[in-house]
Protein backbone atom coordinates (compact mmCIF):
# COMPACT_ATOMS: atom_id res chain seq x y z
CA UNK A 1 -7.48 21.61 -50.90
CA UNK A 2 -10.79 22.87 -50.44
CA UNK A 3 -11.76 20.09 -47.96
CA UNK A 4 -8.52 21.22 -45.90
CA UNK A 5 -9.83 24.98 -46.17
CA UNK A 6 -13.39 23.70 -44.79
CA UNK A 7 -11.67 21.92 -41.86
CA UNK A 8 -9.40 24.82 -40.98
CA UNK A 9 -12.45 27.26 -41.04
CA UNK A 10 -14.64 24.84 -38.86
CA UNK A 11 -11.67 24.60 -36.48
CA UNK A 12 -11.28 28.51 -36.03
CA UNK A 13 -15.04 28.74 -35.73
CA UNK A 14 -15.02 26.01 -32.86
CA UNK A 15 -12.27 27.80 -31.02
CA UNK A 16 -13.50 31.11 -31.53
CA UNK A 17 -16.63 29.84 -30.07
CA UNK A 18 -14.84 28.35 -27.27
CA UNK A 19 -12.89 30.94 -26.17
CA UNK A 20 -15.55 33.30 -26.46
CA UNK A 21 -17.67 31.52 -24.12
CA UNK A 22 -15.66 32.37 -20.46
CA UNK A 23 -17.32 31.94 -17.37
CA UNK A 24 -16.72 34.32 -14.14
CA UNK A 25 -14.56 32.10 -11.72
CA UNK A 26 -16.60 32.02 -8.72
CA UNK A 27 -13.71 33.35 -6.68
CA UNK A 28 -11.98 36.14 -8.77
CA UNK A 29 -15.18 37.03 -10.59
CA UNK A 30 -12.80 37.68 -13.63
CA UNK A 31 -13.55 35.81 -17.19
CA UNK A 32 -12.02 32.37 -16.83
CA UNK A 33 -11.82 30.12 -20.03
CA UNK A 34 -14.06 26.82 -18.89
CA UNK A 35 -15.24 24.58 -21.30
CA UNK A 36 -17.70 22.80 -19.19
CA UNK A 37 -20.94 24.00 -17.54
CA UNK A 38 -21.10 23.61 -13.05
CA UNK A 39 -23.50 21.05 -14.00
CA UNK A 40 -20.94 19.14 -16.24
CA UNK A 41 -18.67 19.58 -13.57
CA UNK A 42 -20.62 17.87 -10.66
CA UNK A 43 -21.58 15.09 -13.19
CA UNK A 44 -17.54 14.74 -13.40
CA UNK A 45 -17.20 14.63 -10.16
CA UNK A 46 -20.31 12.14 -9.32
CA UNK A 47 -19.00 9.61 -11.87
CA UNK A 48 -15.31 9.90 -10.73
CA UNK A 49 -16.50 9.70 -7.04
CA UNK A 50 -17.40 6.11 -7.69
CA UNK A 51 -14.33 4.60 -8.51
CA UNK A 52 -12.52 6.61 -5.77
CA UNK A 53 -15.12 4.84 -3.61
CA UNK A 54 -13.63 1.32 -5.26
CA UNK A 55 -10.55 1.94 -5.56
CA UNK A 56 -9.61 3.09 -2.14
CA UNK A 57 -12.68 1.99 0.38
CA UNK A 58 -14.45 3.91 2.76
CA UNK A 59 -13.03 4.06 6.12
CA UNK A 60 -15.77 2.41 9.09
CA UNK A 61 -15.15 4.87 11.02
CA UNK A 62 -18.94 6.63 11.95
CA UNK A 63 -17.78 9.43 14.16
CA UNK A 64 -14.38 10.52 12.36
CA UNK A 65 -16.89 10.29 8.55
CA UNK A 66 -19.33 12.47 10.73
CA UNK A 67 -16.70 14.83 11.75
CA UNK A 68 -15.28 15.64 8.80
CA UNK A 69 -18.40 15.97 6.89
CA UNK A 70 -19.57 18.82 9.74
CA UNK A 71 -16.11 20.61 9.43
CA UNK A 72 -16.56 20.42 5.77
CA UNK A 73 -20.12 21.28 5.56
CA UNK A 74 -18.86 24.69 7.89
CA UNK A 75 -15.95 25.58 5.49
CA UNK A 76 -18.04 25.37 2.83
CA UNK A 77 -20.76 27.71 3.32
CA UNK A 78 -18.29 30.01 4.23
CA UNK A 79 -16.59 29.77 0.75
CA UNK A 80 -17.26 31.62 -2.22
CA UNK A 81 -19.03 28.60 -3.63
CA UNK A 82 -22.16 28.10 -0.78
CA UNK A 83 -24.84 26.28 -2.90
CA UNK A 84 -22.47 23.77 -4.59
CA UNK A 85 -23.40 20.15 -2.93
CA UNK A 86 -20.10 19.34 -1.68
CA UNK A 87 -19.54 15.61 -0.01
CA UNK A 88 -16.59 14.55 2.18
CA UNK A 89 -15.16 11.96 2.70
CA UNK A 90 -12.39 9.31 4.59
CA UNK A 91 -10.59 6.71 2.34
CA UNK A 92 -9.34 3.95 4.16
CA UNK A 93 -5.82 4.10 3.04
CA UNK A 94 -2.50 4.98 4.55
CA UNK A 95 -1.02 7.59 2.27
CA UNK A 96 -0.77 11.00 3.38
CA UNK A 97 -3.06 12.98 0.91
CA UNK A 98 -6.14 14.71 0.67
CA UNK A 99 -7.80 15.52 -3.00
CA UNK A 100 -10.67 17.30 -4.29
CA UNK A 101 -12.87 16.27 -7.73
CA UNK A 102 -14.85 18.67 -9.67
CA UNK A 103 -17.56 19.21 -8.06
CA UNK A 104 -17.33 19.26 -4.54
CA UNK A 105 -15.95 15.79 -3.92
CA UNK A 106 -13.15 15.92 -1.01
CA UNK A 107 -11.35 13.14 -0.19
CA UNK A 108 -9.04 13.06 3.11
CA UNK A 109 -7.01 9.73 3.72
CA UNK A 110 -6.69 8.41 7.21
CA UNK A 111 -2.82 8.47 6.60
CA UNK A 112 -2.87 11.80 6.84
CA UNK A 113 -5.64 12.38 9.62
CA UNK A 114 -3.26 10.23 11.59
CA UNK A 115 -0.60 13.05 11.68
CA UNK A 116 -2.98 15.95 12.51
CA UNK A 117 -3.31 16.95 16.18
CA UNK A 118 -6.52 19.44 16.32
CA UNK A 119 -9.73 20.07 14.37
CA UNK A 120 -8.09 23.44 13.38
CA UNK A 121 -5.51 21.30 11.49
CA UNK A 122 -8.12 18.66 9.96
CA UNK A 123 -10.14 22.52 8.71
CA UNK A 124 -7.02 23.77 7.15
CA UNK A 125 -6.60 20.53 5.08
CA UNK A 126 -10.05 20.65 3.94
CA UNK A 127 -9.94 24.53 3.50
CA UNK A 128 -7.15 24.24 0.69
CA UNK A 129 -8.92 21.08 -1.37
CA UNK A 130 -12.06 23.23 -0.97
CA UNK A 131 -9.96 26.49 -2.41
CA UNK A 132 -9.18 24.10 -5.35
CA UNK A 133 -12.72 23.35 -5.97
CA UNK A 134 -14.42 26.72 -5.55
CA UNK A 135 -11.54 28.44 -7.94
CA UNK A 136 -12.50 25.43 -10.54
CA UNK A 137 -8.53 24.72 -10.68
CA UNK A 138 -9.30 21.25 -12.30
CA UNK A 139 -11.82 22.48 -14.41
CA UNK A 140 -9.29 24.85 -15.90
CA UNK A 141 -7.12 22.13 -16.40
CA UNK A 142 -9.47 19.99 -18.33
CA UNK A 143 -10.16 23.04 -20.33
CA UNK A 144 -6.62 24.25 -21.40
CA UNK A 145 -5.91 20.75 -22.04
CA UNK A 146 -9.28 20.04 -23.98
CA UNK A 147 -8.24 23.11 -25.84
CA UNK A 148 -4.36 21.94 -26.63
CA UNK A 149 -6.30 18.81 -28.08
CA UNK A 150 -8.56 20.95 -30.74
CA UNK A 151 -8.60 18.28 -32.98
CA UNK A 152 -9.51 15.22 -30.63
CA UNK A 153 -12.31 17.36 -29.26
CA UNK A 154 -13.64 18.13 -32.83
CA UNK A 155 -13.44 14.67 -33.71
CA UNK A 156 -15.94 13.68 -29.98
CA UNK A 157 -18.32 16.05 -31.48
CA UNK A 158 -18.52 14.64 -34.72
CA UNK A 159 -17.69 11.15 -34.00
CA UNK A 160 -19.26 10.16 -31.04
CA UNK A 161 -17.72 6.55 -31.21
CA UNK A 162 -14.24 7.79 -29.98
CA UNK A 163 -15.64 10.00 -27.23
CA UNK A 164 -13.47 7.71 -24.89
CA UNK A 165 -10.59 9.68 -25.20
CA UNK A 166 -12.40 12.45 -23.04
CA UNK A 167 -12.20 10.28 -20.13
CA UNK A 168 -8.15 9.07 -20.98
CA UNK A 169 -8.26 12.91 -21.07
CA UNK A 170 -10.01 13.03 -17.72
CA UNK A 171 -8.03 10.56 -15.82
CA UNK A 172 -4.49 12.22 -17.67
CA UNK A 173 -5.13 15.32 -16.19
CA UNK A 174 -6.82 14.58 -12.93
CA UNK A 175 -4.47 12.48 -12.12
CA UNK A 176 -1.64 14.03 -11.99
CA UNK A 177 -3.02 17.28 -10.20
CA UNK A 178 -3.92 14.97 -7.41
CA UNK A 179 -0.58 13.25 -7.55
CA UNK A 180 2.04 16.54 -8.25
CA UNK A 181 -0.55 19.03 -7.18
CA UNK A 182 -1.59 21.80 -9.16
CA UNK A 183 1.31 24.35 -9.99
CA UNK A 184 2.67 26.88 -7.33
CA UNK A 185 0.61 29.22 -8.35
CA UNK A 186 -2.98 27.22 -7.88
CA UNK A 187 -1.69 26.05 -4.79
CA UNK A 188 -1.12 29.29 -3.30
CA UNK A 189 -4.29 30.36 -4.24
CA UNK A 190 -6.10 26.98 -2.88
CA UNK A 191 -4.06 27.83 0.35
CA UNK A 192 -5.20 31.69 0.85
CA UNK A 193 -8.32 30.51 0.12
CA UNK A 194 -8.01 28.19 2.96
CA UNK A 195 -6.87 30.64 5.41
CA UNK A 196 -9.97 32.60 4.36
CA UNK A 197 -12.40 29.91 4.68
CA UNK A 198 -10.34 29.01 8.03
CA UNK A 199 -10.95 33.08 9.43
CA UNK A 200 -14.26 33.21 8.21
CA UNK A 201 -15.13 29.74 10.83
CA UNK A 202 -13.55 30.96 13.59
CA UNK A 203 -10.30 28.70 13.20
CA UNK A 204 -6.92 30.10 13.33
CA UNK A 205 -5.58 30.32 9.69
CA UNK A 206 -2.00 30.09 11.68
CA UNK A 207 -3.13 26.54 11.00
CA UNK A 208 -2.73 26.42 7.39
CA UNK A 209 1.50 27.08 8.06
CA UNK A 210 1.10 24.52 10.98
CA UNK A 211 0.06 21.82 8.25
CA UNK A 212 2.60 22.57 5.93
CA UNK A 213 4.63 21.99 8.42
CA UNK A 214 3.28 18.77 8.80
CA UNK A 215 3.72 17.53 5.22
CA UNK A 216 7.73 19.40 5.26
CA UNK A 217 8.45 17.32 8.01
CA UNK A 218 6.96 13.98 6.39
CA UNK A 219 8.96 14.54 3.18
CA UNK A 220 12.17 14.90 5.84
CA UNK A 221 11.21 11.88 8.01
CA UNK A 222 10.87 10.16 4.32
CA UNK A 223 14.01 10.81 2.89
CA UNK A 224 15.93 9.77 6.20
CA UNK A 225 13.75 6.56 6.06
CA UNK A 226 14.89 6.43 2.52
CA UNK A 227 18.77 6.55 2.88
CA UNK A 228 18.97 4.23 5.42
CA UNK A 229 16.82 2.05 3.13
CA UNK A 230 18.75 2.59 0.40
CA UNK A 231 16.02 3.63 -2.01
CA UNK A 232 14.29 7.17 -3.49
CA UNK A 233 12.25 9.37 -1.25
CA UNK A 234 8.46 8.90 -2.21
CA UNK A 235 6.66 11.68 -4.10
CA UNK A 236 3.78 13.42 -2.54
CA UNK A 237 0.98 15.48 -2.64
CA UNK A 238 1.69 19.25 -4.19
CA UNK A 239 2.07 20.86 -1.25
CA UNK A 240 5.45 19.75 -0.96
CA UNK A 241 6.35 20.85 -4.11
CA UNK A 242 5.13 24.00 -4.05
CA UNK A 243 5.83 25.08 -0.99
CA UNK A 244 9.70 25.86 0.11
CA UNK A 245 11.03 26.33 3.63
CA UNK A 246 9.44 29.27 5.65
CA UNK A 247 7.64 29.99 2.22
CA UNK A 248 7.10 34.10 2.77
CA UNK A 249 4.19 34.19 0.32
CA UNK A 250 2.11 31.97 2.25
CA UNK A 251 2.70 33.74 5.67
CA UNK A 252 1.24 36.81 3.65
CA UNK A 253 -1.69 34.96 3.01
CA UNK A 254 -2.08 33.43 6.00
CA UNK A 255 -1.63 37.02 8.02
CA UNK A 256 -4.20 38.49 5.17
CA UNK A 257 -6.79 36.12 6.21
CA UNK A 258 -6.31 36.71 10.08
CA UNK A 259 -7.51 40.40 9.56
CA UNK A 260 -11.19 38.70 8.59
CA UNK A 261 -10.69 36.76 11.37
CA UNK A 262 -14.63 35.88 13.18
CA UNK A 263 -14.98 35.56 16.47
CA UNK A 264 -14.05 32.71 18.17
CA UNK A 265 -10.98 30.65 18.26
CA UNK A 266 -11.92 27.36 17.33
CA UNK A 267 -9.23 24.77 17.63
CA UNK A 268 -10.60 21.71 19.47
CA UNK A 269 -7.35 19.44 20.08
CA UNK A 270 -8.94 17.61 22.69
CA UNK A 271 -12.25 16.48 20.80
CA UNK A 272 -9.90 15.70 17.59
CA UNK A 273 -7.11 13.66 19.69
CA UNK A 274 -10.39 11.62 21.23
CA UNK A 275 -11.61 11.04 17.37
CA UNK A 276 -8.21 9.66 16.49
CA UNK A 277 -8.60 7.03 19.87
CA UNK A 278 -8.44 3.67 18.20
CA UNK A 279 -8.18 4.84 14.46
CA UNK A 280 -6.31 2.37 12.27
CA UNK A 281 -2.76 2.93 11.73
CA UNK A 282 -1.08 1.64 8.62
CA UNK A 283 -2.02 -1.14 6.71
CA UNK A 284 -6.06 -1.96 6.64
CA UNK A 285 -7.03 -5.74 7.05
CA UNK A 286 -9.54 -5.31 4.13
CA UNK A 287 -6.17 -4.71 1.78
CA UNK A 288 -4.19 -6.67 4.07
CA UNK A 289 -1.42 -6.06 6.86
CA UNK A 290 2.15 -6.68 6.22
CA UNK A 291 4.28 -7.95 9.29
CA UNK A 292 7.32 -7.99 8.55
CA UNK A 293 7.92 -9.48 5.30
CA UNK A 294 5.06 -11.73 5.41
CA UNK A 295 1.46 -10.43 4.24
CA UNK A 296 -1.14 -11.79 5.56
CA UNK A 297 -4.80 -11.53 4.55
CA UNK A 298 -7.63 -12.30 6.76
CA UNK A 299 -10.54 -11.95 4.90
CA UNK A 300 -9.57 -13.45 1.77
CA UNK A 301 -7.77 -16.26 3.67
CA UNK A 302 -4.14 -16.52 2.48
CA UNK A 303 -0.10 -15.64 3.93
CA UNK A 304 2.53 -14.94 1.96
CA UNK A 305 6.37 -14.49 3.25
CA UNK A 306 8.55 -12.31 0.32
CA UNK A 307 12.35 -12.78 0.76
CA UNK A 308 13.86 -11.44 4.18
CA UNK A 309 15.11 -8.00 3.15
CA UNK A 310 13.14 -7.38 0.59
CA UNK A 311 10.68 -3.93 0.57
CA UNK A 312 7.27 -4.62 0.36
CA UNK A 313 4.53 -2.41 -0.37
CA UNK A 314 1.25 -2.88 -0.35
CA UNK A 315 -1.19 -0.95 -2.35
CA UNK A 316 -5.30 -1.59 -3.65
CA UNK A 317 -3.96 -3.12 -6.47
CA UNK A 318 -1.23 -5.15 -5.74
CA UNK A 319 1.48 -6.34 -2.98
CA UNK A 320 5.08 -5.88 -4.60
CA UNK A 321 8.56 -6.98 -2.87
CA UNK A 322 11.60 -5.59 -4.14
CA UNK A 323 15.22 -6.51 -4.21
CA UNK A 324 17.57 -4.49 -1.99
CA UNK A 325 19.29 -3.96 -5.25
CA UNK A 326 16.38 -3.21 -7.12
CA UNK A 327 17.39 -5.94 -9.75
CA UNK A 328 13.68 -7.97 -9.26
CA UNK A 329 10.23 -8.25 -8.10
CA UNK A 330 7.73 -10.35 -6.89
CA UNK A 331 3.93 -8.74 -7.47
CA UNK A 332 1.10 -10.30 -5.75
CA UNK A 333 -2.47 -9.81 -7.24
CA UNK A 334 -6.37 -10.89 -7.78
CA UNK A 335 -7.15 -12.96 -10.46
CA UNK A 336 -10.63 -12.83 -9.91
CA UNK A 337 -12.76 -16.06 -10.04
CA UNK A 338 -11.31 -19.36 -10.89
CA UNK A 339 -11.64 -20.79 -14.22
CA UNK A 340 -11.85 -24.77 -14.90
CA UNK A 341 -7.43 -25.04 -13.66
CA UNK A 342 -5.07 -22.63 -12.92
CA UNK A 343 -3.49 -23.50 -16.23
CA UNK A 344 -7.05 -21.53 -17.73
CA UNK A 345 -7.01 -18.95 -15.16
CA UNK A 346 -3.39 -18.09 -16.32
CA UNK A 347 -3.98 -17.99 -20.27
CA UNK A 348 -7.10 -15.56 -19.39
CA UNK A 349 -5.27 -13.57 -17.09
CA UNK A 350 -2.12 -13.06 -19.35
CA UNK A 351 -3.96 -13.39 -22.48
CA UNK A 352 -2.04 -16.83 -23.54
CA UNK A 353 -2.09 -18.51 -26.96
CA UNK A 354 -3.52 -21.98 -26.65
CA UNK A 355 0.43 -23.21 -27.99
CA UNK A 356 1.97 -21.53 -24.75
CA UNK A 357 4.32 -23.73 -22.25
CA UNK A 358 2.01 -24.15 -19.13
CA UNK A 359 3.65 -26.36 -16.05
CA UNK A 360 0.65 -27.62 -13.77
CA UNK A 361 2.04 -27.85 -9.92
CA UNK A 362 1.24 -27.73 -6.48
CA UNK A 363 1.89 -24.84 -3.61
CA UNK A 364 1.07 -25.98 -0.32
CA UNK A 365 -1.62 -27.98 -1.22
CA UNK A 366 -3.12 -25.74 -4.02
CA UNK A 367 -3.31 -26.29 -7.24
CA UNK A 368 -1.39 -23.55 -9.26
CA UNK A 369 0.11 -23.57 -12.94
CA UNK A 370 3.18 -21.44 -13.92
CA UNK A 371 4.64 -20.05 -17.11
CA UNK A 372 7.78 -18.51 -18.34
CA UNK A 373 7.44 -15.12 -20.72
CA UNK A 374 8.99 -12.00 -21.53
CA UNK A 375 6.79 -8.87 -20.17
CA UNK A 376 8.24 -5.58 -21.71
CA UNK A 377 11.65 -7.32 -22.55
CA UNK A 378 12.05 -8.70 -18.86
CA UNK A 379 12.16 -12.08 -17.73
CA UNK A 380 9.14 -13.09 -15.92
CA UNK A 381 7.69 -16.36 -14.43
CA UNK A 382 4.12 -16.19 -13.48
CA UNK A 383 2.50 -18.90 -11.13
CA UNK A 384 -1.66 -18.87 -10.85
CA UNK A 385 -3.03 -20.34 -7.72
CA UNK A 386 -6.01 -21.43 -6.81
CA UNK A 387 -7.73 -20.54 -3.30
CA UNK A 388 -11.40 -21.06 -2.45
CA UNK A 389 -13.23 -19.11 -5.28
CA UNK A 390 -10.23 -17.19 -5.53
CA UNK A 391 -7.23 -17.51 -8.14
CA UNK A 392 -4.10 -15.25 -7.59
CA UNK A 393 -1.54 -14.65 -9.76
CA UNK A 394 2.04 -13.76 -8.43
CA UNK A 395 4.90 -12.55 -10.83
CA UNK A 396 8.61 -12.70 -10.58
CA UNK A 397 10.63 -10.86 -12.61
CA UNK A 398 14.05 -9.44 -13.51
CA UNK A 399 15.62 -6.18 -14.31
CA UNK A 400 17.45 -9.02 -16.86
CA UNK A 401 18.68 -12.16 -16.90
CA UNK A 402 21.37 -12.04 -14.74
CA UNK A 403 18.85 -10.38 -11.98
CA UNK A 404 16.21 -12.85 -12.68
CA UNK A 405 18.36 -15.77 -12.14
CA UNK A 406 20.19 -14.14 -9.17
CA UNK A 407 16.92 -13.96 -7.45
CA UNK A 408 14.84 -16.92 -8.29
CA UNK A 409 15.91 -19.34 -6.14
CA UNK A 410 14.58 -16.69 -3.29
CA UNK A 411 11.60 -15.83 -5.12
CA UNK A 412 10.61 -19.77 -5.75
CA UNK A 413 10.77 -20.33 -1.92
CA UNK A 414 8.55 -17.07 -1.30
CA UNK A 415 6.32 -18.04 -3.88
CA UNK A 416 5.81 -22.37 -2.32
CA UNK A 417 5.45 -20.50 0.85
CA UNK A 418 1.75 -18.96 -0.43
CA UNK A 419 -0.84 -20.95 1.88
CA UNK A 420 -4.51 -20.46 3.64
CA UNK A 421 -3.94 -18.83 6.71
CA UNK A 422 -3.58 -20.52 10.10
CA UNK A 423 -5.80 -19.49 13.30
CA UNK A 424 -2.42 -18.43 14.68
CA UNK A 425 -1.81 -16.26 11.71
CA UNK A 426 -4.91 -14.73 12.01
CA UNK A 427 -3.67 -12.86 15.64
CA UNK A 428 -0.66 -11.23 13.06
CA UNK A 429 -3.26 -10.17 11.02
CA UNK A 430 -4.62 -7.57 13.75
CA UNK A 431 -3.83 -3.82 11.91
CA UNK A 432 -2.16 -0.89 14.53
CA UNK A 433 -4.19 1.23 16.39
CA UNK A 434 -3.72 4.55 17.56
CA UNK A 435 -4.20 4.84 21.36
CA UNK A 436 -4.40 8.21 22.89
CA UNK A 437 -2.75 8.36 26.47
CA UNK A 438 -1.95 10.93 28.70
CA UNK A 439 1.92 11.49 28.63
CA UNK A 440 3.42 11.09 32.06
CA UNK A 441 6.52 13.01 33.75
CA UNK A 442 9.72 11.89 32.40
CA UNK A 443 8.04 9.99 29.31
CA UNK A 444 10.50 10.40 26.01
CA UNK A 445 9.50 9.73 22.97
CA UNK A 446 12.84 7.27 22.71
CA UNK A 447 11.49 5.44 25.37
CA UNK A 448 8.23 5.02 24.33
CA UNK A 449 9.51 3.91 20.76
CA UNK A 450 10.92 0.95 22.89
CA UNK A 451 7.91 -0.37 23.59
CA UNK A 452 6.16 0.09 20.25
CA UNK A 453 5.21 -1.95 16.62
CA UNK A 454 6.29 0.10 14.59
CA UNK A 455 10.17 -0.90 14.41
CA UNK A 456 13.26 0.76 13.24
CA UNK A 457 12.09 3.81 13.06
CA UNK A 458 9.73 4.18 15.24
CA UNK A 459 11.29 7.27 17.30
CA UNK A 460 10.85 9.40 14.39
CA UNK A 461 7.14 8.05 13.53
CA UNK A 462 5.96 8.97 16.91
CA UNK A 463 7.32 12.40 17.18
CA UNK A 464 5.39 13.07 13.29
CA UNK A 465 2.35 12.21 15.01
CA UNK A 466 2.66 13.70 17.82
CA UNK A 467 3.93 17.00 16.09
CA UNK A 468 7.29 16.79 17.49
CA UNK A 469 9.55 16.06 14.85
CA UNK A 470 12.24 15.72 14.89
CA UNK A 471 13.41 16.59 18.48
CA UNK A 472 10.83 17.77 20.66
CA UNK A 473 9.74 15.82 23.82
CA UNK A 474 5.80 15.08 25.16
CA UNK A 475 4.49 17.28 28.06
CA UNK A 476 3.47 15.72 31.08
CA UNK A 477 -0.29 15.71 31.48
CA UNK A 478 -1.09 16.66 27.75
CA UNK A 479 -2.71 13.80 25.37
CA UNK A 480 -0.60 11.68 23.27
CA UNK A 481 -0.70 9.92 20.26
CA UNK A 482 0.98 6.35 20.25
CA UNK A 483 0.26 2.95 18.37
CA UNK A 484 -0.50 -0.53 19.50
C-alpha cells in the first residue's frame, strides 16, 4: 500500500511539474503546454528528416529544389518564427501532399507541384505547413499525447531500456497528422497563418482559397475515378477534411490577411509553368513505372505483368495488384541480398522453421523457391527469386480459400512472367513528362486528351493540371500544362 501511495505521489509531482512548465507559443504568445524544449524539437525533426529522405527520395530536379527553398526561405522570415533553421524540400513521389516535421522540415511532393499553376500557389502550400510549424501544432500533439501516456513516460525516465516507445509514440502521432491532418481547428489556424505569411511577401493570400480549390477538386476527380473503378476514393491530406465547400471561415482569414497586404503582387505563373517544363509526371523510374499492368524496373533490371484488370499500385515499399473484386493480391517487394538459394532467402525473409515445405523452381530462367502458409489467417503462397545480387519476394494471397483458389491460376501466370528486362522494355520504362506548350485557337482539352498517355481518364487529368476542372477550356496564347 505504501509503495502504491509513493507511486501515486511521484506521478502527481511529475505532472504537476509538467504542466507547470508551459511555454509561450511563438504565434499566440499565450502559455501552451509543450513538453519538449525548440532544441528537442529540431533534434526531432533532424532525425525524422532522414528517413523521409529514404523513404521517399529526393527529387533531381536542381532548379524546382532551388525554387522552393527561396520561396520557403521568404515565407519564413516573414513568419512569427524568423531564426528557426527551416529546410525545404521536393520528394520524388507522386502523391499529392505536402508535410511539415518539428522543426522546420517541409516537405512538398512533386505530385502535388504538378497541379499548381503559379509561384503564388506553390507559397500558399508552403505558407500553411510553415503555419503548422511556427504554432508547434505537432509539438502539441506529442505533448498531450506524452501526457495521456503518464505512466509510459515515467517509466522512459526511470527505465531508460524501454525509451523506444517514445519513438512508436513519435511515429503514432506524426503520422497520422501528416496523413488526416491536424484537426479543423489547427488547420485553420496553419491556413490564416498562411495567408499572413502570403500578405506579408507580397503574394496574394486569394491564393490560399485557390489551393483548396485545388485539393476539392482532386478529391472530386478521385471519387469519379473511383466509381468507375469500382473501388473507395483515396484518403488525403487534412485539408480535405477540414475544409467544406466555400468554407466561410477561411475566406475570413484569407480577407483578414489581405488588409496586411505588402506591396507588390507577386504571382509569377510564367516563371513557375517554365519550372514545371519537363518535371516527371507519375511514376519515378527509381521506384519504377507501371504501363499498363506490367511494371517495369530499369535500374534494378526486372518486368513484371499482374493479371489484365487488376489495380496496381505502386508505392516505396512495395508494388501490389488487386482483384477487381478485391478477393486477392499479388505484392511485389525487395528481399535484399541473396542468400546461398532462394529456398534460404525465403526462410530469412519469412522467418521459416528449418521443418517448413520449400518447392525449389525456375521463373524464366531464375532460380526462385516457393512456399505455401497462412499470413493473418489468409492463404498465401510466396515465391523468392533470384536476380543479379537481388532476391525478390512476391506474395499471392486470398481474402480465403475460395478467393485464393479463384485467382491462382492468374496469379501463377503473372508470377512465371517475372524476367530481366529486355532493351525493348527498357523504351516502356521512360516515366511522363510534363511539357509546357502554348495552347492554340480552338485547342480543347478533349482533344488534346486524344493524343495523350495518360488513358481513360485523361480529359479530367489535364483539366486538374491545368486548373480547369472539371469544364473549363485552355485560352489561346496562354501556357499549358500537358504530358508526354
Amino acid at each position: 500500500m505504501r509503495i502504491r501511495i509513493l507511486i501515486s505521489r511521484l506521478m502527481a509531482a511529475t505532472l504537476a511539474t509538467a504542466f507547470t512548465s508551459c511555454a509561450v507559443n511563438p504565434v499566440s504568445g499565450n502559455p501552451n503546454f509543450v513538453m519538449m524544449s525548440e532544441s528537442q524539437e529540431i533534434g526531432i525533426g533532424r532525425s525524422e528528416d532522414d528517413k523521409v529522405r529514404k523513404q521517399y527520395g529526393v527529387y533531381e530536379h536542381t532548379g524546382l529544389q532551388q525554387a522552393v527553398s527561396d520561396i520557403g526561405q521568404r515565407l519564413a522570415q516573414a513568419s512569427h518564427r524568423p531564426a528557426l533553421p527551416f529546410h525545404f524540400l521536393v520528394v520524388d513521389s507522386p502523391e499529392v501532399n505536402a508535410f511539415a516535421l518539428p522543426g522546420g522540415y517541409v516537405y512538398i511532393t512533386r505530385g502535388i507541384l504538378a497541379y499548381l499553376n503559379s509561384e503564388a500557389e506553390l507559397a500558399a502550400v508552403l505558407g500553411h505547413e510553415i503555419g503548422h510549424v511556427t504554432a508547434r501544432h505537432s509539438v502539441q500533439q506529442l505533448s498531450a499525447s506524452t501526457a495521456a501516456n503518464v505512466g509510459a513516460s515515467l517509466l522512459q525516465i526511470f527505465v531508460p531500456q524501454i525509451r523506444n516507445s517514445a519513438g512508436d509514440l513519435l511515429v503514432n502521432v506524426l503520422g497520422g497528422a501528416l496523413l488526416s491532418g491536424y484537426g479543423r481547428e489547427h488547420e485553420l489556424e496553419a491556413d490564416r497563418l498562411g495567408a499572413e505569411y502570403l500578405a506579408r511577401t507580397g503574394y496574394d493570400p486569394q491564393a490560399m482559397i485557390r489551393v483548396v480549390g485545388v485539393l476539392k477538386n482532386q478529391e472530386l476527380f478521385d471519387a469519379e475515378v473511383a466509381r468507375a473503378e469500382g473501388r473507395e476514393p483515396r484518403k488525403y491530406h487534412g485539408l480535405f477534411a477540414s475544409h467544406p465547400d466555400n468554407d466561410t471561415r477561411l475566406q475570413e482569414i484569407v480577407r483578414e490577411a489581405g488588409k496586411v497586404r505588402a506591396a507588390g503582387d507577386r504571382v509569377n505563373r510564367e516563371a513557375f509553368m517554365r519550372l514545371s517544363d519537363r518535371m516527371i509526371f507519375g511514376d519515378s523510374p527509381e521506384q519504377g513505372i507501371v504501363r499498363g499492368n506490367t511494371f517495369y524496373h530499369a535500374p534494378l533490371g526486372f518486368t513484371l505483368p499482374f493479371p489484365a484488370g487488376w489495380k496496381v499500385r505502386n508505392s516505396p515499399a512495395s508494388v501490389t495488384a488487386t482483384a477487381p473484386d478485391g478477393s486477392a493480391l499479388m505484392d511485389l517487394r525487395s528481399a535484399g541480398t541473396p542468400q546461398a538459394t532462394p529456398a534460404a532467402t525465403l526462410r530469412r525473409f519469412l522467418k521459416l522453421g528449418a521443418g517448413s515445405e520449400i518447392t525449389g523452381i525456375t521463373i524464366s530462367g531464375l532460380p526462385a523457391a516457393t512456399t505455401d502458409l497462412s499470413l493473418s489467417g489468409k492463404p498465401t503462397r510466396v515465391a523468392a527469386i533470384h536476380l543479379g545480387k537481388a532476391a525478390y519476394v512476391i506474395g499471392l494471397q486470398g481474402n480465403d480459400r475460395k478467393g485464393f483458389n479463384t485467382h491462382l491460376t492468374l496469379m501463377m501466370k503473372s508470377l512465371r512472367g517475372f524476367h530481366a528486362i529486355s532493351d525493348s522494355e527498357r523504351a516502356l520504362a521512360r516515366p511522363l513528362r510534363i511539357r509546357v506548350i502554348t495552347a492554340g485557337a480552338g485547342d480543347t482539352f478533349r482533344e488534346l486528351a486524344r493524343r495523350s498517355p495518360l488513358g481513360q481518364f485523361a480529359e479530367g487529368h489535364l483539366r486538374l493540371l491545368n486548373g480547369r476542372y472539371p469544364a473549363g477550356e485552355p485560352v489561346a496564347g496562354e501556357a499549358l500544362k500537358i504530358v508526354e
